[in-house]
N, C-alpha and C. Protein backbone atom coordinates (compact mmCIF):
# COMPACT_ATOMS: atom_id res chain seq x y z
N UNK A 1 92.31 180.07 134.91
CA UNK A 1 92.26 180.09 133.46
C UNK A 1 90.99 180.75 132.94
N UNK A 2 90.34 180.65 134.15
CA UNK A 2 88.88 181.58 133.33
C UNK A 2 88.67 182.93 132.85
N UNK A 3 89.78 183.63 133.88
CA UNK A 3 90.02 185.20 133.29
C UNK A 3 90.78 185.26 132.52
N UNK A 4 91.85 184.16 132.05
CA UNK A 4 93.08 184.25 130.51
C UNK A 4 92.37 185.12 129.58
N UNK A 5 92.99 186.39 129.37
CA UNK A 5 93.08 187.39 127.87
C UNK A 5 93.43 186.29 127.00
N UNK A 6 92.13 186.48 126.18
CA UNK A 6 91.90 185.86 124.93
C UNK A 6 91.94 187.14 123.65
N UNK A 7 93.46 186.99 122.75
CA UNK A 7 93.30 188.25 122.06
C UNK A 7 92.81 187.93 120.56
N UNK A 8 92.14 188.53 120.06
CA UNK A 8 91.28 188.10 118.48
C UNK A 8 92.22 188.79 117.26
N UNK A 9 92.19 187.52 116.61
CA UNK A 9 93.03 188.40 115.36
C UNK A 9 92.54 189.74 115.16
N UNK A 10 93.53 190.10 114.20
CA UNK A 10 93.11 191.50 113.55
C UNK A 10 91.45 191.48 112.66
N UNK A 11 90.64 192.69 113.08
CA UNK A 11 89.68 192.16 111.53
C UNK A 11 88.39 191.82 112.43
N UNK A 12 88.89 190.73 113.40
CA UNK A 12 87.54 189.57 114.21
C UNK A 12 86.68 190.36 114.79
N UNK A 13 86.71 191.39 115.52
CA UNK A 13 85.89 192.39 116.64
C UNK A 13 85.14 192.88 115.29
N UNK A 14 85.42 193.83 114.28
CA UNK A 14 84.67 193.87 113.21
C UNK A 14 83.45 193.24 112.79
N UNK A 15 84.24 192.14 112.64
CA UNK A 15 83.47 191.29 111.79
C UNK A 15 82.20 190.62 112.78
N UNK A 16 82.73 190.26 114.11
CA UNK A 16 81.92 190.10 115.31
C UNK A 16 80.34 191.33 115.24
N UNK A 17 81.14 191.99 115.60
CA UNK A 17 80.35 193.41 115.68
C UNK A 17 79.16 193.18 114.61
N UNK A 18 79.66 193.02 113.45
CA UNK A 18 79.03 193.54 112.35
C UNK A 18 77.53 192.21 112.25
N UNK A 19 77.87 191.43 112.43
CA UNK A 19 77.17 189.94 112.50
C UNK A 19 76.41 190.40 113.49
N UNK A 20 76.70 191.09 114.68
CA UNK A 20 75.60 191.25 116.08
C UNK A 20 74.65 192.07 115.58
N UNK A 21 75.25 193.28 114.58
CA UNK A 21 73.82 194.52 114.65
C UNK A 21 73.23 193.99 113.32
N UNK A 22 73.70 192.97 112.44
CA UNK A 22 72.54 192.57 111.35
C UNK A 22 71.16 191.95 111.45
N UNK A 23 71.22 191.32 112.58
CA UNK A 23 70.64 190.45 113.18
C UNK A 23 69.28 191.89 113.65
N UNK A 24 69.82 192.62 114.32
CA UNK A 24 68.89 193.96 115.01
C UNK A 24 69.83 195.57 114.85
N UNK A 25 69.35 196.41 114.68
CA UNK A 25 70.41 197.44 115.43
C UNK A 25 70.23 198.00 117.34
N UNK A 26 71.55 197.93 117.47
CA UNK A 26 71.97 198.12 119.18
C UNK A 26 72.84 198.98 118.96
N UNK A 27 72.83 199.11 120.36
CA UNK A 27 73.88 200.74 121.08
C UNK A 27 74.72 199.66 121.26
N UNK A 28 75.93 200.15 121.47
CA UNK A 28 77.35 199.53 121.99
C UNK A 28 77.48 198.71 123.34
N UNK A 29 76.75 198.92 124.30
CA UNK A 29 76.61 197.82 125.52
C UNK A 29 75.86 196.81 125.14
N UNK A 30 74.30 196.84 124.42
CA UNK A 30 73.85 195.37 124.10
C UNK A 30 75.08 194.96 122.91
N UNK A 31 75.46 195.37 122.17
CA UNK A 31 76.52 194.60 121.37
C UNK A 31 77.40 193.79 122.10
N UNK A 32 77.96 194.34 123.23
CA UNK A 32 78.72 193.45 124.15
C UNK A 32 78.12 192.92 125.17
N UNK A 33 77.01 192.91 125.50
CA UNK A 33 76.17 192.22 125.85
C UNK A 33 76.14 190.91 125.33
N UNK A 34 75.88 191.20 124.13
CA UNK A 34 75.16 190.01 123.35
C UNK A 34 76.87 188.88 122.89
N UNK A 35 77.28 189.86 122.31
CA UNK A 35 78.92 188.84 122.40
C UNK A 35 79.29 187.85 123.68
N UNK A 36 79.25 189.00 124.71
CA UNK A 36 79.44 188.49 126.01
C UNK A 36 78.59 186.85 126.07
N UNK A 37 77.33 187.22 125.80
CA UNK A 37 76.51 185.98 126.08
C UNK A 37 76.62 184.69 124.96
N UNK A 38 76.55 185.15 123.62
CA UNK A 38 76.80 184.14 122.92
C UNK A 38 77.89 183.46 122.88
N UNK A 39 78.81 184.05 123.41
CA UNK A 39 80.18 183.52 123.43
C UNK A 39 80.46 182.29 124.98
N UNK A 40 79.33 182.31 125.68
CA UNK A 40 79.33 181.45 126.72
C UNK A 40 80.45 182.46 127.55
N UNK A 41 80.44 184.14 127.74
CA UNK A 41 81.31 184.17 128.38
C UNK A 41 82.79 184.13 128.35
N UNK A 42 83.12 184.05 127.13
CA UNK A 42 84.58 184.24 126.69
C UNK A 42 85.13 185.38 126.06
N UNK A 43 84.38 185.89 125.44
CA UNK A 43 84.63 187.36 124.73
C UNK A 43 84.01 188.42 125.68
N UNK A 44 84.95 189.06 126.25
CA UNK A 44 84.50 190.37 126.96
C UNK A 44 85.53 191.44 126.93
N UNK A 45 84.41 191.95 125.74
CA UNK A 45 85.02 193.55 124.67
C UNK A 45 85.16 194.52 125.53
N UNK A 46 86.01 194.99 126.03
CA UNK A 46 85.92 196.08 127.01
C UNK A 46 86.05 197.10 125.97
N UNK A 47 85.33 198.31 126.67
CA UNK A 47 84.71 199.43 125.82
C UNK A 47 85.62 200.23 125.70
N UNK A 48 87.27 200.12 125.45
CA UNK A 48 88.29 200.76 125.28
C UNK A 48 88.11 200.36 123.80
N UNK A 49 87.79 199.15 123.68
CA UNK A 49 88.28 198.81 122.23
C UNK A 49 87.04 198.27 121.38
N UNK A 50 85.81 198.36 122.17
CA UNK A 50 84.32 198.11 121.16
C UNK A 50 84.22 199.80 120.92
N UNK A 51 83.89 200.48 121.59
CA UNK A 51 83.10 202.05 120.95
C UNK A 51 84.55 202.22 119.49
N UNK A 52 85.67 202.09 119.80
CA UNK A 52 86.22 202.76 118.94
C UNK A 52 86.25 202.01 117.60
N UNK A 53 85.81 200.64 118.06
CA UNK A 53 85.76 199.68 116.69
C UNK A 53 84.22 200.10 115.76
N UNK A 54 83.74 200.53 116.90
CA UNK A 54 81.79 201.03 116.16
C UNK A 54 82.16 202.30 115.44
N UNK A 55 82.96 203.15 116.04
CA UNK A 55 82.96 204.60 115.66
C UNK A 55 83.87 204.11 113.92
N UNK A 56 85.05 203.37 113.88
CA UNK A 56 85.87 202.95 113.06
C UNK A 56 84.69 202.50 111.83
N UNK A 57 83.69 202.05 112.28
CA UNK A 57 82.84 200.91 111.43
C UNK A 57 82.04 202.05 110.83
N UNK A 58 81.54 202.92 111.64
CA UNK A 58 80.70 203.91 111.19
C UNK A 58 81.22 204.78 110.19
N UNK A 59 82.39 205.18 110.29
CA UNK A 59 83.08 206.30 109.21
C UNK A 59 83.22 205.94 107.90
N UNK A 60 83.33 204.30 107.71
CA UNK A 60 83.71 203.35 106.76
C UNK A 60 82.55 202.76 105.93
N UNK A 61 81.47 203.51 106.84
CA UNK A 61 80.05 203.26 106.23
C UNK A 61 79.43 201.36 105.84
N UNK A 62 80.54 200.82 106.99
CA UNK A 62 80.32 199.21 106.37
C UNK A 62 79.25 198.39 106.69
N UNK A 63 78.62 198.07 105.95
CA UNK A 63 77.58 196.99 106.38
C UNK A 63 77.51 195.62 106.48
N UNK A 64 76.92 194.72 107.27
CA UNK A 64 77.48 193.28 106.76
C UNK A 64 77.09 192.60 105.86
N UNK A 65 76.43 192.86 105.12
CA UNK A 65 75.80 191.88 103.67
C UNK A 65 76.56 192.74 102.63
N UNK A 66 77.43 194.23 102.65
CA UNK A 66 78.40 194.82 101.76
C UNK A 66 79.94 193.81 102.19
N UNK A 67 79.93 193.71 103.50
CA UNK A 67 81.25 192.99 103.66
C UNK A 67 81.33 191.18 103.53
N UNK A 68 80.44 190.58 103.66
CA UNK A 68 80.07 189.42 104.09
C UNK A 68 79.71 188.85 102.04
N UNK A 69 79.37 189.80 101.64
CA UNK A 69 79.08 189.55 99.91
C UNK A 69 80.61 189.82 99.48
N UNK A 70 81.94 190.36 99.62
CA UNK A 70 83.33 190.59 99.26
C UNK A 70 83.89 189.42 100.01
N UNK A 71 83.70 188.83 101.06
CA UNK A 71 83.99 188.10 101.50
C UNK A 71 83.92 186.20 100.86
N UNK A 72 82.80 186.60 100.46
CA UNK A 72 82.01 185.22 99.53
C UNK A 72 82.74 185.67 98.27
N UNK A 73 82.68 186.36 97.74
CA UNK A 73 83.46 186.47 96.10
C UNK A 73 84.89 185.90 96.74
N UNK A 74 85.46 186.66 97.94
CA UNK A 74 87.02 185.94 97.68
C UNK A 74 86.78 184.53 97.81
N UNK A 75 85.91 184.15 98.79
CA UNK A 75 86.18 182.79 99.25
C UNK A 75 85.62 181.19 98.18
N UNK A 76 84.87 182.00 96.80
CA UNK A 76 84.21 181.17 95.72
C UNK A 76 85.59 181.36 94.97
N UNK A 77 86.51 182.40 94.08
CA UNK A 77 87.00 182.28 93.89
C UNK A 77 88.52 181.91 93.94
N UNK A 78 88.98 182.73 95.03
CA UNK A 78 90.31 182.15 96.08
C UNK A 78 90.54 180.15 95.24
């Protein structure tokens, strides 16, 4: 059960991501690095699907206190 594919909603790797480089900015291996570790080992982003989520993030110009502030408006008013 320790190697069970654990698959993350839609959205989560994002939002993951985005929370890791606010903190510092990193290249794409300490990002999964650092997932890897905070996660005790349960999240391991293979780089099929982290670089293309960074490259995705980059074009979209998103930041996390731009996404994480839209996020708080839905969730005060919601």
């Amino acid at each position: 059960m320790a190697n069970e594919r654990i698959d993350l909603p839609q959205g989560t790797l994002d939002l993951l991501i985005l929370k890791i480089l606010a903190l510092e900015p990193q290249h794409g291996w300490a990002v999964s690095e650092r997932m890897q570790q905070v996660s005790s080992d349960v999240l391991r982003i293979p780089q099929g699907s982290l670089y293309p989520a960074l490259h995705r993030l980059e074009r979209r110009g998103w930041t996390w206190r731009k996404l994480s502030a839209a996020i708080g408006q839905i969730l005060e008013t919601a």
